[in-house]
N, C-alpha and C. Protein backbone atom coordinates (compact mmCIF):
# COMPACT_ATOMS: atom_id res chain seq x y z
N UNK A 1 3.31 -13.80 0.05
CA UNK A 1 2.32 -12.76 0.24
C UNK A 1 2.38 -12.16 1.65
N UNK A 2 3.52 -12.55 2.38
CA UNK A 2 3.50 -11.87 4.00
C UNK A 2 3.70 -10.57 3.82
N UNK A 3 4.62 -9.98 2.58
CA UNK A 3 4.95 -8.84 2.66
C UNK A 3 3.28 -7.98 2.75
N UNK A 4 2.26 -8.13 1.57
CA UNK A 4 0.78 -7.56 1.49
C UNK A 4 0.35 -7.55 2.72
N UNK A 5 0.63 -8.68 3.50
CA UNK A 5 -0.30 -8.48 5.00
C UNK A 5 0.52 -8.09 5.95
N UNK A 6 1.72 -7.60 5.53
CA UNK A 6 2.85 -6.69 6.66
C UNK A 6 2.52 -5.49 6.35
N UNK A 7 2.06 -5.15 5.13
CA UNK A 7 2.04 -3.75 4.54
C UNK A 7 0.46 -3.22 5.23
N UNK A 8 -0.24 -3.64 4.66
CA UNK A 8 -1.33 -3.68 5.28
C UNK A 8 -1.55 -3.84 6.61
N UNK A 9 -1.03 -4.11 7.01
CA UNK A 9 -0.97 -4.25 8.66
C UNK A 9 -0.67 -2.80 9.10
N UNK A 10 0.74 -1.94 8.74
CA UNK A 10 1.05 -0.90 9.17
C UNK A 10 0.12 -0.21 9.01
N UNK A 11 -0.80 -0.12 7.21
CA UNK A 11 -1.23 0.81 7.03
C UNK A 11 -2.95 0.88 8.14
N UNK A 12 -3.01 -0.23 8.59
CA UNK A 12 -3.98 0.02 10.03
C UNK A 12 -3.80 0.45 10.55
N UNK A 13 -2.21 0.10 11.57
CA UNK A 13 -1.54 1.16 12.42
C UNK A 13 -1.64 2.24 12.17
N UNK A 14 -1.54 3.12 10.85
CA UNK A 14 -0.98 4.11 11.04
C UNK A 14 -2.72 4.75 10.64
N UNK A 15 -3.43 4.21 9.76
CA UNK A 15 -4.96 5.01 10.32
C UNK A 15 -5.66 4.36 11.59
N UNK A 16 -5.14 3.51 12.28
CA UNK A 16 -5.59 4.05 14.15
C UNK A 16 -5.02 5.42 14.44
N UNK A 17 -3.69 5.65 14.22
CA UNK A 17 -3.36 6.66 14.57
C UNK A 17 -3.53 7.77 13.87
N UNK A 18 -3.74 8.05 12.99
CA UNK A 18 -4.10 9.60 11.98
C UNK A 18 -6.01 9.78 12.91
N UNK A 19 -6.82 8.65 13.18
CA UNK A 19 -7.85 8.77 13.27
C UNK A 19 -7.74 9.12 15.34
N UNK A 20 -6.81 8.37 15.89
CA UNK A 20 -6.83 9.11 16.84
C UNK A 20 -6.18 10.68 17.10
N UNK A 21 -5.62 10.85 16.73
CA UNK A 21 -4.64 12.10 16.48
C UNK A 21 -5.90 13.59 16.16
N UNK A 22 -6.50 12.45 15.15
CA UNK A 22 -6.86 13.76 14.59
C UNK A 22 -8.26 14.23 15.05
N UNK A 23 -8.59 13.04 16.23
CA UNK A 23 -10.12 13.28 17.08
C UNK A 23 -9.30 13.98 18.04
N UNK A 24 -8.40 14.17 18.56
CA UNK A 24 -7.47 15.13 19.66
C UNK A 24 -7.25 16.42 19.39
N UNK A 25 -6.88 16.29 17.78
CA UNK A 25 -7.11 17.69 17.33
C UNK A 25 -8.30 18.54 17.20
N UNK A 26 -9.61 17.64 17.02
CA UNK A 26 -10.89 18.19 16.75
C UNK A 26 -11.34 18.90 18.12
N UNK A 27 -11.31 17.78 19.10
CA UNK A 27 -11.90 17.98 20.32
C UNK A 27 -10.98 19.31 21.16
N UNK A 28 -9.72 19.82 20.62
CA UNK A 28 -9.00 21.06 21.14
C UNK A 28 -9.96 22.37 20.17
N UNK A 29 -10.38 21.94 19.04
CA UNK A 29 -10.70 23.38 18.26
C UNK A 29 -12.26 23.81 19.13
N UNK A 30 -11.89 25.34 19.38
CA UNK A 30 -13.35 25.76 19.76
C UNK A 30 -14.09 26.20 18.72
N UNK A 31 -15.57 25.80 19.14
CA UNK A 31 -16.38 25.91 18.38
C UNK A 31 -17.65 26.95 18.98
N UNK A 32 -18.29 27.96 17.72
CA UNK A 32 -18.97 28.99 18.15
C UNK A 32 -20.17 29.13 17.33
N UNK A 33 -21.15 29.22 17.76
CA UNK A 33 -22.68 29.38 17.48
C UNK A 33 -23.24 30.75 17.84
N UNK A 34 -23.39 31.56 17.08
CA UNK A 34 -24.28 32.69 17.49
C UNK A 34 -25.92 32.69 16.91
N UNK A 35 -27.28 33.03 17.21
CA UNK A 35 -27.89 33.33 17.00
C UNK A 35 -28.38 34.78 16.61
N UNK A 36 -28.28 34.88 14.75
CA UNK A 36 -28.87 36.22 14.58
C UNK A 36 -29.98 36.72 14.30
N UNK A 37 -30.38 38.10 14.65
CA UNK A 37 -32.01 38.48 14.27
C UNK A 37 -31.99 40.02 13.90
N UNK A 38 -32.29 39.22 13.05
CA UNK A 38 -32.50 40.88 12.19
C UNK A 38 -34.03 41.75 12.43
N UNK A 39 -33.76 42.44 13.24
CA UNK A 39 -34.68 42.87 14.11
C UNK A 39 -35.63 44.09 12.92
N UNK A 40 -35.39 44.05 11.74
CA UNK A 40 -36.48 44.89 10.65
C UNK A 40 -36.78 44.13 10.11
N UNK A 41 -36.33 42.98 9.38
CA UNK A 41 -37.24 42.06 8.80
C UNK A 41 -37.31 40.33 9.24
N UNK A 42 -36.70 40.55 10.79
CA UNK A 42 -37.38 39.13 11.13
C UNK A 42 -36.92 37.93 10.63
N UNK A 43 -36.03 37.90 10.38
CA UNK A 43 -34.83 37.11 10.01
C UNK A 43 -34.10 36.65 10.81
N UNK A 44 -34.02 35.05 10.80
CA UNK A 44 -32.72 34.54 11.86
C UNK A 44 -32.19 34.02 11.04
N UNK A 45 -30.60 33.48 11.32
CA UNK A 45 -29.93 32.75 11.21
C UNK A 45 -28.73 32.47 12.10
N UNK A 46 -28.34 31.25 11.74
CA UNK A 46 -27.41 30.58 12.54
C UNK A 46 -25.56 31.09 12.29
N UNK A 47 -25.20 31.23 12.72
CA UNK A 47 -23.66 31.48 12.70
C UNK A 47 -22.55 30.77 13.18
N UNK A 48 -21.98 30.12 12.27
CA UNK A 48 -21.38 28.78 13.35
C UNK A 48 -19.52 29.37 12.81
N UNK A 49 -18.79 29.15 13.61
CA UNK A 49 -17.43 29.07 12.90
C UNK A 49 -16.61 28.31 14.38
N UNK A 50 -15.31 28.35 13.77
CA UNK A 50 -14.19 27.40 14.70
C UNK A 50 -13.23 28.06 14.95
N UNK A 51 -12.45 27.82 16.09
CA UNK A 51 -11.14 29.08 16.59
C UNK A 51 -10.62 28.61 15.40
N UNK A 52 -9.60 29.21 15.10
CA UNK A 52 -8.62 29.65 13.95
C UNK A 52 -7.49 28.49 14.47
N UNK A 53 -7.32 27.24 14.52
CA UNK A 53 -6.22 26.71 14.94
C UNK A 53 -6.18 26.06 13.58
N UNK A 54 -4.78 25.62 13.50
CA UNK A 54 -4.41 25.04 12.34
C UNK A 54 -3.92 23.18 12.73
N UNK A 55 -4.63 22.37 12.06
CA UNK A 55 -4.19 20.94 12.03
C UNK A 55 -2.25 20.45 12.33
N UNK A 56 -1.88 19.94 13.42
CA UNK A 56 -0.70 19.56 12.81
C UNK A 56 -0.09 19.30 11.95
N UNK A 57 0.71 19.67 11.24
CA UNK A 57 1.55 18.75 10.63
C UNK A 57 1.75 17.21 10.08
N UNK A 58 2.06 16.33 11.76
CA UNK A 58 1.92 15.33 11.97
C UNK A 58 0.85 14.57 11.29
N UNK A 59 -0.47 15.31 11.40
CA UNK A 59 -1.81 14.56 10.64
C UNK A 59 -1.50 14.40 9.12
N UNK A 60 -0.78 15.51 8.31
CA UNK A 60 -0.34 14.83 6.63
C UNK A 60 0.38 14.07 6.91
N UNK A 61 1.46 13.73 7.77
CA UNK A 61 2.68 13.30 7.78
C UNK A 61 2.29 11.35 7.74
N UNK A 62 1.24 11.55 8.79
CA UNK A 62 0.41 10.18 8.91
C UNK A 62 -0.48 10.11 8.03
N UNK A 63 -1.17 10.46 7.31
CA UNK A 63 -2.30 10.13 6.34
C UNK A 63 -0.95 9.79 5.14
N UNK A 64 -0.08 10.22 4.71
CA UNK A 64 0.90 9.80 3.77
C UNK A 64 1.39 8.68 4.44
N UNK A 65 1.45 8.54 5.33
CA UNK A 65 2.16 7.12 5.53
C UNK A 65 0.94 5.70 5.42
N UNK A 66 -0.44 6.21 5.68
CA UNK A 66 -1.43 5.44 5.16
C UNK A 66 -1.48 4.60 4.06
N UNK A 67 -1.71 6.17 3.09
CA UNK A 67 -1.62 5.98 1.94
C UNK A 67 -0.30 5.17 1.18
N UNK A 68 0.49 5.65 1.13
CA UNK A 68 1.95 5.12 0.78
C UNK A 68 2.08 3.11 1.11
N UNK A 69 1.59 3.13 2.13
CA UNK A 69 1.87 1.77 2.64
C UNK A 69 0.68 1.05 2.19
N UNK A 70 -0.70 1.73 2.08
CA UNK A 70 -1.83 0.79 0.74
C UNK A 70 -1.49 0.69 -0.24
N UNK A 71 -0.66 2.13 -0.99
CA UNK A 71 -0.32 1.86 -2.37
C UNK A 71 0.86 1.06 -2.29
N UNK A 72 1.81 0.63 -1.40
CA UNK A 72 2.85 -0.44 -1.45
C UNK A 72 2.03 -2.12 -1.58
N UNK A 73 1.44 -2.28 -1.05
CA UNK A 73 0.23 -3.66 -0.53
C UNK A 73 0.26 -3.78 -2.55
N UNK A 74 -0.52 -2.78 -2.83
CA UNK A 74 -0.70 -2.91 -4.89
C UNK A 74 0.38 -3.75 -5.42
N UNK A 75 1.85 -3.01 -4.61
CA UNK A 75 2.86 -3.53 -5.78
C UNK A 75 3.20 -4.63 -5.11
N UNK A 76 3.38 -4.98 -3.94
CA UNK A 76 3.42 -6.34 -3.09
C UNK A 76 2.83 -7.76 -3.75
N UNK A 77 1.67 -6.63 -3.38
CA UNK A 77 0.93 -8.02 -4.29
C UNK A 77 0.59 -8.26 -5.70
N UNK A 78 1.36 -7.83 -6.71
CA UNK A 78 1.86 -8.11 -7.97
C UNK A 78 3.10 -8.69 -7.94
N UNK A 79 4.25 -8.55 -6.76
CA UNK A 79 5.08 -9.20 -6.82
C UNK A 79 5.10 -10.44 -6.57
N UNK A 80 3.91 -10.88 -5.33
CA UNK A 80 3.43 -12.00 -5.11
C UNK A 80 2.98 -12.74 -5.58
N UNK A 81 2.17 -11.99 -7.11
CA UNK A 81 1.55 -13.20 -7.84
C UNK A 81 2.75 -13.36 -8.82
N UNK A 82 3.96 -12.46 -8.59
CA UNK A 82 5.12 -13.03 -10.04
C UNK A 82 5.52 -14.69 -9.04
N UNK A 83 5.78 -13.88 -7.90
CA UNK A 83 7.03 -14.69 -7.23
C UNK A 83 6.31 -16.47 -7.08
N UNK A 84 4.98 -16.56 -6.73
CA UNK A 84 4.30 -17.91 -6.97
C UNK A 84 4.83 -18.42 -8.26
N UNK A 85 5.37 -18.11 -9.38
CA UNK A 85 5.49 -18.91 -10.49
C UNK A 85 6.46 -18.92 -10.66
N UNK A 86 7.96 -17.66 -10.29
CA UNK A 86 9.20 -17.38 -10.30
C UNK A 86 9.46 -16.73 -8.81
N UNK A 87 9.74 -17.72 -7.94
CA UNK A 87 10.16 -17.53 -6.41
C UNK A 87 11.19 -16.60 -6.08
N UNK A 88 12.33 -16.20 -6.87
CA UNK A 88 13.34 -15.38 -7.09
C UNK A 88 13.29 -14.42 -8.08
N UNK A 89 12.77 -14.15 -8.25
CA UNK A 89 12.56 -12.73 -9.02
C UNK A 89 12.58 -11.24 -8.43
N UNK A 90 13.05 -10.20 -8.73
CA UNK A 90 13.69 -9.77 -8.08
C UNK A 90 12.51 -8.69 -7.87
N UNK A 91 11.63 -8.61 -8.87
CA UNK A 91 10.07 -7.76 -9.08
C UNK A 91 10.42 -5.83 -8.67
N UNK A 92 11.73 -5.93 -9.15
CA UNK A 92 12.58 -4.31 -9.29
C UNK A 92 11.50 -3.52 -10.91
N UNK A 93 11.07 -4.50 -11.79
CA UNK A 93 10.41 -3.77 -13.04
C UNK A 93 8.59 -3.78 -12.41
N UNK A 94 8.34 -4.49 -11.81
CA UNK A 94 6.80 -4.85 -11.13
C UNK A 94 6.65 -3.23 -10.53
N UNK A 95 4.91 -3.34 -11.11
CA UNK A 95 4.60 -2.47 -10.43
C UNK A 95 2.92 -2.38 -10.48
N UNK A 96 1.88 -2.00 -9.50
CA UNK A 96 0.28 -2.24 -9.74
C UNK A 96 -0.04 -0.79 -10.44
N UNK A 97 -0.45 -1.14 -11.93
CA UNK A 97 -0.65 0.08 -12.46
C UNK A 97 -1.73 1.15 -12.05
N UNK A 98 -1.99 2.28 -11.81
CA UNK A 98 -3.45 2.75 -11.55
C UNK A 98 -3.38 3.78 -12.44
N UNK A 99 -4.32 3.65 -13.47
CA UNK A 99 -4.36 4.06 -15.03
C UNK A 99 -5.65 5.33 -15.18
N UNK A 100 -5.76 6.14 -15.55
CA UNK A 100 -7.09 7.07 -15.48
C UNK A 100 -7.48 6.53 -17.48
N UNK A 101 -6.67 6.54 -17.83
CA UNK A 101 -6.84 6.00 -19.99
C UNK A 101 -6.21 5.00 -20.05
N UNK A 102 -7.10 4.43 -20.55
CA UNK A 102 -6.31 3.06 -21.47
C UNK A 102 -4.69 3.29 -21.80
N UNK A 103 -4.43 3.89 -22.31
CA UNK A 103 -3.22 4.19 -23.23
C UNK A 103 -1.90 4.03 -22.11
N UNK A 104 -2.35 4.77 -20.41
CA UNK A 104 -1.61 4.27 -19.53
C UNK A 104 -1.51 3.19 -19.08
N UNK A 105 -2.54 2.26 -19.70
CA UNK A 105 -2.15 1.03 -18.78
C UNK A 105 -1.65 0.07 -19.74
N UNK A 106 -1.49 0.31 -21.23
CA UNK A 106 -0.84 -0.47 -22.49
C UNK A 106 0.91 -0.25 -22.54
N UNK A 107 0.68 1.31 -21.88
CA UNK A 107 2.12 2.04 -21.52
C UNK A 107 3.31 0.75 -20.31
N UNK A 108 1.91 1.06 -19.35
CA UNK A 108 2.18 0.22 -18.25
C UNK A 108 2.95 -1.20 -18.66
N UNK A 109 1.90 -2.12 -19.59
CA UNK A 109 2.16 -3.57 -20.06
C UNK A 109 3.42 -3.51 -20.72
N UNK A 110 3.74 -2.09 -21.48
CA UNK A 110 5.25 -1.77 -22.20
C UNK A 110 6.32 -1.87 -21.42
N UNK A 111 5.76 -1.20 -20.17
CA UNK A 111 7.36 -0.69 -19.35
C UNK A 111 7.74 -2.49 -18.55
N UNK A 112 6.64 -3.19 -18.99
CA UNK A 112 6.85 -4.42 -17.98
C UNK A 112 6.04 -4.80 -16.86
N UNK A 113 5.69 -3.89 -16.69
CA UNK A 113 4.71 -3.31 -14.93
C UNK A 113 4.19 -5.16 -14.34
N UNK A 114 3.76 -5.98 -15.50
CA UNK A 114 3.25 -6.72 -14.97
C UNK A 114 3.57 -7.95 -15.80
N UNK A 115 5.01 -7.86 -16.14
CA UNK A 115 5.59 -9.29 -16.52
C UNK A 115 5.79 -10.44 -15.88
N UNK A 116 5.06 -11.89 -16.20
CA UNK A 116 4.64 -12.80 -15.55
C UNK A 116 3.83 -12.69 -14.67
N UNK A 117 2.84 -11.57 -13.88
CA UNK A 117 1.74 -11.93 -13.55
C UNK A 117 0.48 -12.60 -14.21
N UNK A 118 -0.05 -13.59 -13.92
CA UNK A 118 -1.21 -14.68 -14.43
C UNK A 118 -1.95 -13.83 -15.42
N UNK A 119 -2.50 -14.38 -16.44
CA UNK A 119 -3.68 -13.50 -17.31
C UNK A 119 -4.66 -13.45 -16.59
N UNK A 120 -5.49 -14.02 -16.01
CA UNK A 120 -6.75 -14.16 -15.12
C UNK A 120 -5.93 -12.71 -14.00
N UNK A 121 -5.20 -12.98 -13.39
CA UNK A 121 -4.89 -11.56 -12.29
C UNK A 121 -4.52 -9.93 -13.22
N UNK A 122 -3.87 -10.36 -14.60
CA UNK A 122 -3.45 -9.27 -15.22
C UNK A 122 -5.22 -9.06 -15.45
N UNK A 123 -6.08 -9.84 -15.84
CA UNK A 123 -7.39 -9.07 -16.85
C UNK A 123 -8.13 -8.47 -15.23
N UNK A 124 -8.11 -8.90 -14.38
CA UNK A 124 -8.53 -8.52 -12.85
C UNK A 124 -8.12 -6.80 -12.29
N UNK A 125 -6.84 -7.00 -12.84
CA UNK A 125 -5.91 -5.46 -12.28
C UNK A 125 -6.79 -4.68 -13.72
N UNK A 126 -6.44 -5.09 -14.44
CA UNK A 126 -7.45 -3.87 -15.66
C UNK A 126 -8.80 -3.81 -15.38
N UNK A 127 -9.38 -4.48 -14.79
CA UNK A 127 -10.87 -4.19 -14.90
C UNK A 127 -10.78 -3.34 -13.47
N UNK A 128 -9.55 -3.29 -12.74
CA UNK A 128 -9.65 -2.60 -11.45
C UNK A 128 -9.51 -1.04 -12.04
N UNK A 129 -9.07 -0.79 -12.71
CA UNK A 129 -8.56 0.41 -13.15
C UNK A 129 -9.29 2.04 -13.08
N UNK A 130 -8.97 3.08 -12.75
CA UNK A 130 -9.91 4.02 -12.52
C UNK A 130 -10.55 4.49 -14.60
N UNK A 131 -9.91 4.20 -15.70
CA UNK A 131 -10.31 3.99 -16.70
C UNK A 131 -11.31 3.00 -16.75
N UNK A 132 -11.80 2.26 -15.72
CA UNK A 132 -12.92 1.27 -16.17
C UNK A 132 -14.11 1.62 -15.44
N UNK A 133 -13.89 2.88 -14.76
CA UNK A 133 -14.99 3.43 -14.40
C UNK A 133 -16.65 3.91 -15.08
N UNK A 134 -17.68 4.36 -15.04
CA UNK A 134 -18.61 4.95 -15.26
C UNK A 134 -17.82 6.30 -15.81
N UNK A 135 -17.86 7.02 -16.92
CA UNK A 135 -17.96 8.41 -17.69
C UNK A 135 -17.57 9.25 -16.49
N UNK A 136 -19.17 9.31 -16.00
CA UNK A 136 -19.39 10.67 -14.78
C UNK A 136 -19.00 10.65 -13.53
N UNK A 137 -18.38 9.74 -13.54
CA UNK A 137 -17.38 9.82 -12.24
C UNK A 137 -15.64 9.75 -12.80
N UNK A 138 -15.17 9.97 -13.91
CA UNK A 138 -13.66 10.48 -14.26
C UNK A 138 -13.42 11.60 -13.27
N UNK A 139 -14.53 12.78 -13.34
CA UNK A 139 -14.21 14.19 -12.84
C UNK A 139 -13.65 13.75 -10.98
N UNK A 140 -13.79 12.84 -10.44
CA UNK A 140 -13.69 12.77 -9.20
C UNK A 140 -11.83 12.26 -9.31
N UNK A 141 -11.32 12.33 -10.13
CA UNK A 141 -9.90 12.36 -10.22
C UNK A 141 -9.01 13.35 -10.30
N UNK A 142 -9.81 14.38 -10.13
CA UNK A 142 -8.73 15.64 -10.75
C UNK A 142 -7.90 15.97 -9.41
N UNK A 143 -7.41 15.43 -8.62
CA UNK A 143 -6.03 15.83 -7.36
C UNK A 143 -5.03 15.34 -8.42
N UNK A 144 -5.56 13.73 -9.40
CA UNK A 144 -4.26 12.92 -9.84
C UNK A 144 -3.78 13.88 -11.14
N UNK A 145 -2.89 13.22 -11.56
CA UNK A 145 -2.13 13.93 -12.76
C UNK A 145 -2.23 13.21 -14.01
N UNK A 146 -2.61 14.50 -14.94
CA UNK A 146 -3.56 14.42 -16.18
C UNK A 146 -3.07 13.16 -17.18
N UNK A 147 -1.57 13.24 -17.30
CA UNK A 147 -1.05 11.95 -17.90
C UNK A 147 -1.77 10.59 -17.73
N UNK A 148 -1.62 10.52 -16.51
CA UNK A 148 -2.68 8.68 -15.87
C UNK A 148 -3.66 8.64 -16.47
């Protein structure tokens, strides 16, 4: 399991750094407040906007490497719970499913995803599943792709 806490490790590193980066970027954007009054009917309001600068680059470049290296930790540690029972295994078919329907994660059990991981850890990863959610929170998935 060193690999999960190597993986995880970076992916700290690398949100220290997306989170410093990107307070460097904030603290460069100017920011503007006007006070308006509508001098016939007595009306104020506030007017706020930000210079027109655009975020680096660098800031996706690091939030993907975040991400990428949590979602590696998933498959790490499915390989970890193969490799406790089969130490040499090569865990090339392993993979931590993240399912939006059932049907993907039966798909999943097809392709292998989680051959020889424990039943107690396999029924654990399904109840993790974004399909085992509450109804009214599915809609908070729509960046992912409709298949899952």
């Amino acid at each position: 399991m060193e690999s999960v806490d190597a993986k995880l490790s970076r992916a700290r590193e690398h949100l220290r750094t997306y989170i410093e980066e990107a307070a460097q970027f904030s603290e460069s954007v100017e920011h503007h407040v006007i006070l308006k009054h509508d001098i016939q009917t007595g009306a104020k309001w506030l007017v706020l906007w930000d210079s027109d600068q655009i975020p680096p680059v660098r800031l996706s470049a690091v939030a993907g490497d975040v991400l990428f290296n949590l979602r590696s930790v998933l498959d790490h540690l499915v390989c970890g719970l193969v490799r406790r029972q089969a130490p040499r295994h090569e865990c090339d078919t392993l993979q931590f499913p993240v399912c939006r329907k059932p049907d993907c994660f039966t798909a999943a059990l097809k392709r292998g995803q989680l051959d020889g991981v424990p039943d107690e850890a396999r029924s654990i990863i399904k109840s993790l599943q974004p399909f085992q959610r509450p109804v009214a929170s599915i809609d908070d998935d729509r960046c992912g792709s409709s298949r899952h």
